[in-house]
PDB file of N, CA and C in Angstrom:
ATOM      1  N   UNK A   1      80.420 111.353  42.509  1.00  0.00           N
ATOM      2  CA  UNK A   1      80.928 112.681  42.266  1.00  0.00           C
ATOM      3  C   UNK A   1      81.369 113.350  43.570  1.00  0.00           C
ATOM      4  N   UNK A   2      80.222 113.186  44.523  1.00  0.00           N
ATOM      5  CA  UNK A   2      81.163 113.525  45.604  1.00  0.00           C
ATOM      6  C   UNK A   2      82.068 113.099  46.612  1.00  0.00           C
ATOM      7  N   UNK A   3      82.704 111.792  46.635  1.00  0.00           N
ATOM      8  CA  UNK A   3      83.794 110.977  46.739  1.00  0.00           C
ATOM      9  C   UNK A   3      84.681 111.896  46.109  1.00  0.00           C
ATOM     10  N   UNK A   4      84.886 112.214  44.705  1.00  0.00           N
ATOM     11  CA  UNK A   4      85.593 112.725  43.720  1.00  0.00           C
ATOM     12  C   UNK A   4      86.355 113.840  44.951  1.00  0.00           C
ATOM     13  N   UNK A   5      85.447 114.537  44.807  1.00  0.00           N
ATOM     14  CA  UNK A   5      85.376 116.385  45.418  1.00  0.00           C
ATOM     15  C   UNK A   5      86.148 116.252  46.510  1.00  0.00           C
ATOM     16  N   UNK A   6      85.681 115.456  47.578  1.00  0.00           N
ATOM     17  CA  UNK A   6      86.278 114.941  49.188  1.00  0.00           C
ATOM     18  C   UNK A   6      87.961 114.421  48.507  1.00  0.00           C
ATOM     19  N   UNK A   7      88.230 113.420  47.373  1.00  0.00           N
ATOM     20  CA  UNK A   7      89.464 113.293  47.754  1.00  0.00           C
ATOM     21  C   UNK A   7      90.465 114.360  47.054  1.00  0.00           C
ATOM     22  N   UNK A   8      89.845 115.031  46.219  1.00  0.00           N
ATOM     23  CA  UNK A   8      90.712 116.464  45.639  1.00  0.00           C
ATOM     24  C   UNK A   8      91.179 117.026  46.689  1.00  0.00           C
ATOM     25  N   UNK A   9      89.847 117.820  47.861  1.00  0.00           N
ATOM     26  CA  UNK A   9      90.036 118.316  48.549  1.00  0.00           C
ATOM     27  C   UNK A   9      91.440 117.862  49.787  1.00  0.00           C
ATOM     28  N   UNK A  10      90.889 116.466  49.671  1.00  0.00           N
ATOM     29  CA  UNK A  10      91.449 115.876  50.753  1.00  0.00           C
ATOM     30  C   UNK A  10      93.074 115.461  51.050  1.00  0.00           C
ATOM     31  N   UNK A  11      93.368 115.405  49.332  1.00  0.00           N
ATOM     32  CA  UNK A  11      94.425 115.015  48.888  1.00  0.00           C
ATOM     33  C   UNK A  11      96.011 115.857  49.347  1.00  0.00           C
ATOM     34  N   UNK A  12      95.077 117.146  48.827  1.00  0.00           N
ATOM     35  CA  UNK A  12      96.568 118.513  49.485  1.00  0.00           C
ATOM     36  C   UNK A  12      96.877 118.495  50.649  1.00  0.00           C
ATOM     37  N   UNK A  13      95.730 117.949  51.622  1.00  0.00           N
ATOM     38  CA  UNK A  13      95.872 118.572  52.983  1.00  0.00           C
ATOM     39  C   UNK A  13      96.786 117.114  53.739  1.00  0.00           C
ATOM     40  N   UNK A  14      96.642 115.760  52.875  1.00  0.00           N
ATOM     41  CA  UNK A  14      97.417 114.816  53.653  1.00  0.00           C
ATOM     42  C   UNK A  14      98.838 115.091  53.192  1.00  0.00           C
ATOM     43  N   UNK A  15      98.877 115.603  52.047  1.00  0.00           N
ATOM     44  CA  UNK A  15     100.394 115.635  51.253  1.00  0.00           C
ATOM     45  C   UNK A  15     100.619 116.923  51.923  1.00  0.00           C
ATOM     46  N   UNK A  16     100.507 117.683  52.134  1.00  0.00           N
ATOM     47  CA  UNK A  16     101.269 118.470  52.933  1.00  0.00           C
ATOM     48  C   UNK A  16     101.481 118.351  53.990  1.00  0.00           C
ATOM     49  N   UNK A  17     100.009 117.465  55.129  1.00  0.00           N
ATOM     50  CA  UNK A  17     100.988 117.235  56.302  1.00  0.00           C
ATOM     51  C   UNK A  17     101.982 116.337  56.271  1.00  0.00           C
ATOM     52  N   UNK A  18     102.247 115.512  55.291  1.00  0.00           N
ATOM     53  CA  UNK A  18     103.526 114.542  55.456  1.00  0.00           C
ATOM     54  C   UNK A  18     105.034 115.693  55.456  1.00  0.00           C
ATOM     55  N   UNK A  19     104.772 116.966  54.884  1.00  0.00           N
ATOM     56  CA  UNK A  19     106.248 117.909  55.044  1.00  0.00           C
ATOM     57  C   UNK A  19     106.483 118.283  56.484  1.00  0.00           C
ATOM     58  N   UNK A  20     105.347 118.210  57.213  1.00  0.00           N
ATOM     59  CA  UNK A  20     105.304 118.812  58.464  1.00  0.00           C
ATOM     60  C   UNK A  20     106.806 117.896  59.592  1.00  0.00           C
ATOM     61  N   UNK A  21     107.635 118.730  59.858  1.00  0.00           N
ATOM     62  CA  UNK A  21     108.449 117.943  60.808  1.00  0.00           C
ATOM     63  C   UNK A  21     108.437 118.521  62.192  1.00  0.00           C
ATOM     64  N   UNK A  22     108.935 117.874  63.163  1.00  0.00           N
ATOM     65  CA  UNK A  22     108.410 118.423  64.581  1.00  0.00           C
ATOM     66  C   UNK A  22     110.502 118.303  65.590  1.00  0.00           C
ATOM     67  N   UNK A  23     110.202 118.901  65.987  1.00  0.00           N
ATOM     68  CA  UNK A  23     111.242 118.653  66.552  1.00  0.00           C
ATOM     69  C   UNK A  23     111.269 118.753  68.141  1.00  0.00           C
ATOM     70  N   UNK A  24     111.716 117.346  68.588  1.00  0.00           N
ATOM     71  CA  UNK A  24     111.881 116.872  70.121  1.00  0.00           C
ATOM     72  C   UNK A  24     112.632 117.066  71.086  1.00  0.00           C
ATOM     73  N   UNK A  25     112.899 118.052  71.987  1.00  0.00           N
ATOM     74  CA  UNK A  25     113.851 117.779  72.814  1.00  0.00           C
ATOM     75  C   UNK A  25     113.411 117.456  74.483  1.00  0.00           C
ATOM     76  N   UNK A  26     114.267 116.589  75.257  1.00  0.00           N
ATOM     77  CA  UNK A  26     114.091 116.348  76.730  1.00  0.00           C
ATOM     78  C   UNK A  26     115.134 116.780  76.932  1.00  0.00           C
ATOM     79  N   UNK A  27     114.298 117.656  77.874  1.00  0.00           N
ATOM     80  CA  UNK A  27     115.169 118.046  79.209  1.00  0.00           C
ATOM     81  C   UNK A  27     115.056 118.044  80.627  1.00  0.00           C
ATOM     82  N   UNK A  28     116.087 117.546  81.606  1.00  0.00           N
ATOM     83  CA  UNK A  28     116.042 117.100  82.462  1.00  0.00           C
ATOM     84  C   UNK A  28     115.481 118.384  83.631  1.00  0.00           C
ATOM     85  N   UNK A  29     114.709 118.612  84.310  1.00  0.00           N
ATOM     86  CA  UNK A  29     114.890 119.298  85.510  1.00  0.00           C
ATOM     87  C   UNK A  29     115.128 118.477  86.168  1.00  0.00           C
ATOM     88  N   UNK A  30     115.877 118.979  87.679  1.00  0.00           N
ATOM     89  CA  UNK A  30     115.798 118.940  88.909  1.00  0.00           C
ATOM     90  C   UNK A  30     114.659 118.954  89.815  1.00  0.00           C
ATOM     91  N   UNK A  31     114.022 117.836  90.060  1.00  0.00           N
ATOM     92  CA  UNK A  31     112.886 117.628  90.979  1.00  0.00           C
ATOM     93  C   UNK A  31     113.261 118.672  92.341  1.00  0.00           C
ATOM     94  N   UNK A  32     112.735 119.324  92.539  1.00  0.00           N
ATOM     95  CA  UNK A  32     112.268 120.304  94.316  1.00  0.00           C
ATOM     96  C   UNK A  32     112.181 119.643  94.954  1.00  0.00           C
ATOM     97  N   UNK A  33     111.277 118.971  94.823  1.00  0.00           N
ATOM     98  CA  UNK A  33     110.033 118.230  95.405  1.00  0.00           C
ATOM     99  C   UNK A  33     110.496 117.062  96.567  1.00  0.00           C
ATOM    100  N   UNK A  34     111.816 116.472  96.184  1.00  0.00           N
ATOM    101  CA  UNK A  34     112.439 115.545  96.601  1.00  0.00           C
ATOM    102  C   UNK A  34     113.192 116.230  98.237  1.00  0.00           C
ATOM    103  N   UNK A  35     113.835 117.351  97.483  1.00  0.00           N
ATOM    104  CA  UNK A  35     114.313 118.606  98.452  1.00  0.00           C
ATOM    105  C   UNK A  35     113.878 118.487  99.815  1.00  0.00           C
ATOM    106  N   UNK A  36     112.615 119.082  99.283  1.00  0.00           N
ATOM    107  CA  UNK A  36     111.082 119.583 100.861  1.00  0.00           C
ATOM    108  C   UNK A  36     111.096 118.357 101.146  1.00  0.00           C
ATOM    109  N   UNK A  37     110.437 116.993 100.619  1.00  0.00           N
ATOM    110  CA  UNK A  37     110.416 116.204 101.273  1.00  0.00           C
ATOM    111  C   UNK A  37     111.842 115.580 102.442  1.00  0.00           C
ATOM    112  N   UNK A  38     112.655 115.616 101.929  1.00  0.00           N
ATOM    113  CA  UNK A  38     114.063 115.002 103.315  1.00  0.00           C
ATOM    114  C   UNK A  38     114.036 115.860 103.876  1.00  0.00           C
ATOM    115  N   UNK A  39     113.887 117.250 103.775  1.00  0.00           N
ATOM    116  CA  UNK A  39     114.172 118.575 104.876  1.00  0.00           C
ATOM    117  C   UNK A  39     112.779 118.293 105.802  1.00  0.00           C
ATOM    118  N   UNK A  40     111.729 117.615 105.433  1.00  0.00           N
ATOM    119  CA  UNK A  40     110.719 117.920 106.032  1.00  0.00           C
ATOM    120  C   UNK A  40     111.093 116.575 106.947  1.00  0.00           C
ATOM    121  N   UNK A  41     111.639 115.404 106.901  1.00  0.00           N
ATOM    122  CA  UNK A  41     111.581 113.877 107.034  1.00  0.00           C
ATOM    123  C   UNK A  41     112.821 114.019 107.897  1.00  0.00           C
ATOM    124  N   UNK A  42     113.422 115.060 107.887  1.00  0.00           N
ATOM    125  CA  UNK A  42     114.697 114.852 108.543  1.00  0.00           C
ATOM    126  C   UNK A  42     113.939 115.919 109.700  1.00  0.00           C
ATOM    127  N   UNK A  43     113.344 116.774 109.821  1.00  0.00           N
ATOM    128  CA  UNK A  43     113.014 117.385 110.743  1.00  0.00           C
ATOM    129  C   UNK A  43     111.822 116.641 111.943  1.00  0.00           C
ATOM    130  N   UNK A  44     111.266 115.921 111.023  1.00  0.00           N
ATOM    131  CA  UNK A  44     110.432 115.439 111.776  1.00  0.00           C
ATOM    132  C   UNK A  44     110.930 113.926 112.506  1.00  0.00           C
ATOM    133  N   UNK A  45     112.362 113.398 112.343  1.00  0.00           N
ATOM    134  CA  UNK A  45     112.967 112.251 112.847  1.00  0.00           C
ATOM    135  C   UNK A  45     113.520 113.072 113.719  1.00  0.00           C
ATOM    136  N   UNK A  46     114.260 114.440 113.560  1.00  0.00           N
ATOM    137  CA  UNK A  46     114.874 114.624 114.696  1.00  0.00           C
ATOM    138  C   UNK A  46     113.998 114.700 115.876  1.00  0.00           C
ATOM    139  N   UNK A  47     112.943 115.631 115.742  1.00  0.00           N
ATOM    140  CA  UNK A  47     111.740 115.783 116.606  1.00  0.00           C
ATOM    141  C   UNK A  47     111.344 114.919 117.684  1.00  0.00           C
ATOM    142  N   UNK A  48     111.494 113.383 116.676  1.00  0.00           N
ATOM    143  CA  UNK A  48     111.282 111.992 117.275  1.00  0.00           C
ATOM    144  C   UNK A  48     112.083 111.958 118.098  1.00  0.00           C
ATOM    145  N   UNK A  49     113.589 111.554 117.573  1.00  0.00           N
ATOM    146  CA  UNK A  49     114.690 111.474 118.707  1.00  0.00           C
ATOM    147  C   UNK A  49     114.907 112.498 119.325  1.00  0.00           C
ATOM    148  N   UNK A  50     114.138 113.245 119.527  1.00  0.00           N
ATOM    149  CA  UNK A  50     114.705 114.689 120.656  1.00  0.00           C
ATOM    150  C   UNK A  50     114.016 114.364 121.761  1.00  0.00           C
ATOM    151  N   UNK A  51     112.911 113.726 122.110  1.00  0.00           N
ATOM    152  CA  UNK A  51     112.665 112.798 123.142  1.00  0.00           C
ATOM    153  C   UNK A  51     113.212 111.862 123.744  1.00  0.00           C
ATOM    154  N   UNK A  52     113.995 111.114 122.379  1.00  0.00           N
ATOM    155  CA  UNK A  52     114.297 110.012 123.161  1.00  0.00           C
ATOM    156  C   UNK A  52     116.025 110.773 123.496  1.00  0.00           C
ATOM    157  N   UNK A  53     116.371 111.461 123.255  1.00  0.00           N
ATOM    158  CA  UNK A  53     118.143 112.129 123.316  1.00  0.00           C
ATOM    159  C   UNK A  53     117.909 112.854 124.709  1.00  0.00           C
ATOM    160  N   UNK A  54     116.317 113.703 125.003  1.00  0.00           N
ATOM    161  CA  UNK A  54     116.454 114.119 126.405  1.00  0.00           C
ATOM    162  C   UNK A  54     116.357 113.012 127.693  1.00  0.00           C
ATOM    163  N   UNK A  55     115.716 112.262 127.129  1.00  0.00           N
ATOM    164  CA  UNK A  55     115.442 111.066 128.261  1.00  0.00           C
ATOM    165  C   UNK A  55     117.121 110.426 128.213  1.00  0.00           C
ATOM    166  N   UNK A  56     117.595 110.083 127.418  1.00  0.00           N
ATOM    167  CA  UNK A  56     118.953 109.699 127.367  1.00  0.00           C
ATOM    168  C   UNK A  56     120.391 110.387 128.305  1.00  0.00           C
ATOM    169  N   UNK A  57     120.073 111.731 128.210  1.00  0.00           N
ATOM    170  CA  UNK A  57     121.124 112.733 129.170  1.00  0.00           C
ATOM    171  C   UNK A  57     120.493 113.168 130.397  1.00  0.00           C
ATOM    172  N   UNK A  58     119.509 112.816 130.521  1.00  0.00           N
ATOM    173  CA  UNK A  58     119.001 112.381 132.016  1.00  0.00           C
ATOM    174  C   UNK A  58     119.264 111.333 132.542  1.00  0.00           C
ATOM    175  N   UNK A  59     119.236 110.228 132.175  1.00  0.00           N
ATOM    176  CA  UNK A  59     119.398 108.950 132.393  1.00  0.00           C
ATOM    177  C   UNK A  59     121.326 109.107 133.054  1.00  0.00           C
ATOM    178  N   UNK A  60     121.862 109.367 132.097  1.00  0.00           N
ATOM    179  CA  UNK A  60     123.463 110.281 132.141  1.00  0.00           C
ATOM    180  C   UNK A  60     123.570 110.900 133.367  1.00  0.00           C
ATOM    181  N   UNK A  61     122.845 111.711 133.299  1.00  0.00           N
ATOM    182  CA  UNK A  61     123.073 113.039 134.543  1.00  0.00           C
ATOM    183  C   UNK A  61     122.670 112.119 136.153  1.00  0.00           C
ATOM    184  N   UNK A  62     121.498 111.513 135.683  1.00  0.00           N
ATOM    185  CA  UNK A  62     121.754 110.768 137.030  1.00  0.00           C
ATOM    186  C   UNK A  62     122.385 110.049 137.204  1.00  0.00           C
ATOM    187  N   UNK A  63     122.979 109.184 136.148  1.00  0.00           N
ATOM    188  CA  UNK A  63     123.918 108.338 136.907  1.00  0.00           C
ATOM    189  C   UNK A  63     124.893 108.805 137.251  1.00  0.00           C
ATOM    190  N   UNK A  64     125.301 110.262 136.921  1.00  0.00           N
ATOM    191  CA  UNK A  64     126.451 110.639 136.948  1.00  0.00           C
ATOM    192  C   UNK A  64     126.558 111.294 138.517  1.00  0.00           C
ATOM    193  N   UNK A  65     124.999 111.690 138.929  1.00  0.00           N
ATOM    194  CA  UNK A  65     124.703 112.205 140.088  1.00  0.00           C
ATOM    195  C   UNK A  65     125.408 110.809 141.421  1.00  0.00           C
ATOM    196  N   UNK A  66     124.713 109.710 140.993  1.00  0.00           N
ATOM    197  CA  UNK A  66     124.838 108.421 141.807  1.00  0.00           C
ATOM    198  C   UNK A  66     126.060 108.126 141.939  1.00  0.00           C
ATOM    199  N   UNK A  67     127.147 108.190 140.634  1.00  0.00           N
ATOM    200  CA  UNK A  67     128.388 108.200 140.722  1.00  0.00           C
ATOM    201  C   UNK A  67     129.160 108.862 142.135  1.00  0.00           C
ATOM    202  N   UNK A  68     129.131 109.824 141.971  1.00  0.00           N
ATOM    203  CA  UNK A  68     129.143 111.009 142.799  1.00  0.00           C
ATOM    204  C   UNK A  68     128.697 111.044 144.273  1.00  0.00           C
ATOM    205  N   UNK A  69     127.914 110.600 144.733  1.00  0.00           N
ATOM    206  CA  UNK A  69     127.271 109.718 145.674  1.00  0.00           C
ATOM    207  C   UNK A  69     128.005 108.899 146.521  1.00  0.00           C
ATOM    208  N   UNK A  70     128.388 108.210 145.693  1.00  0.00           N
ATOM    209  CA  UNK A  70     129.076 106.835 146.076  1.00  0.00           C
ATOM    210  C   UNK A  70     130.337 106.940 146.481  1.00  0.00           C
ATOM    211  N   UNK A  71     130.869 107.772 145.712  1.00  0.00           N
ATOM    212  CA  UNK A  71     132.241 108.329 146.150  1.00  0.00           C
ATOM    213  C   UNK A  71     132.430 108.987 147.190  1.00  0.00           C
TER     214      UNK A  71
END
């Protein structure tokens, strides 16, 4: 009898969720995230080579000094 009761009960509530429809959409954002990271990756390579770019126009300047020299 109470099997009975449980599937009366039980019965409306599966048949109605089968009407239930849902509706899906994707949408794309634009990751930020990607952004900060190269602005941050590009700042911190230049940083790198800004050592090696001053040692470089020194290297320049003197030879350019020695040039000069010689002449």
């Amino acid at each position: 009898m109470g099997k009975r009761i449980f599937l009366l009960l039980a019965a409306p509530a599966l048949l109605a969720s089968g009407c239930i429809k849902l509706k899906h959409e994707m949408t794309i954002q634009p990751v930020h995230i990607t952004v900060d990271i190269r602005i941050k990756i590009d700042r911190e390579l230049e940083n790198f080579f800004a050592d090696i770019d001053k040692a470089a126009v020194a290297t320049e300047k003197d030879q350019d000094l020695k040039k000069e020299e010689l002449q």
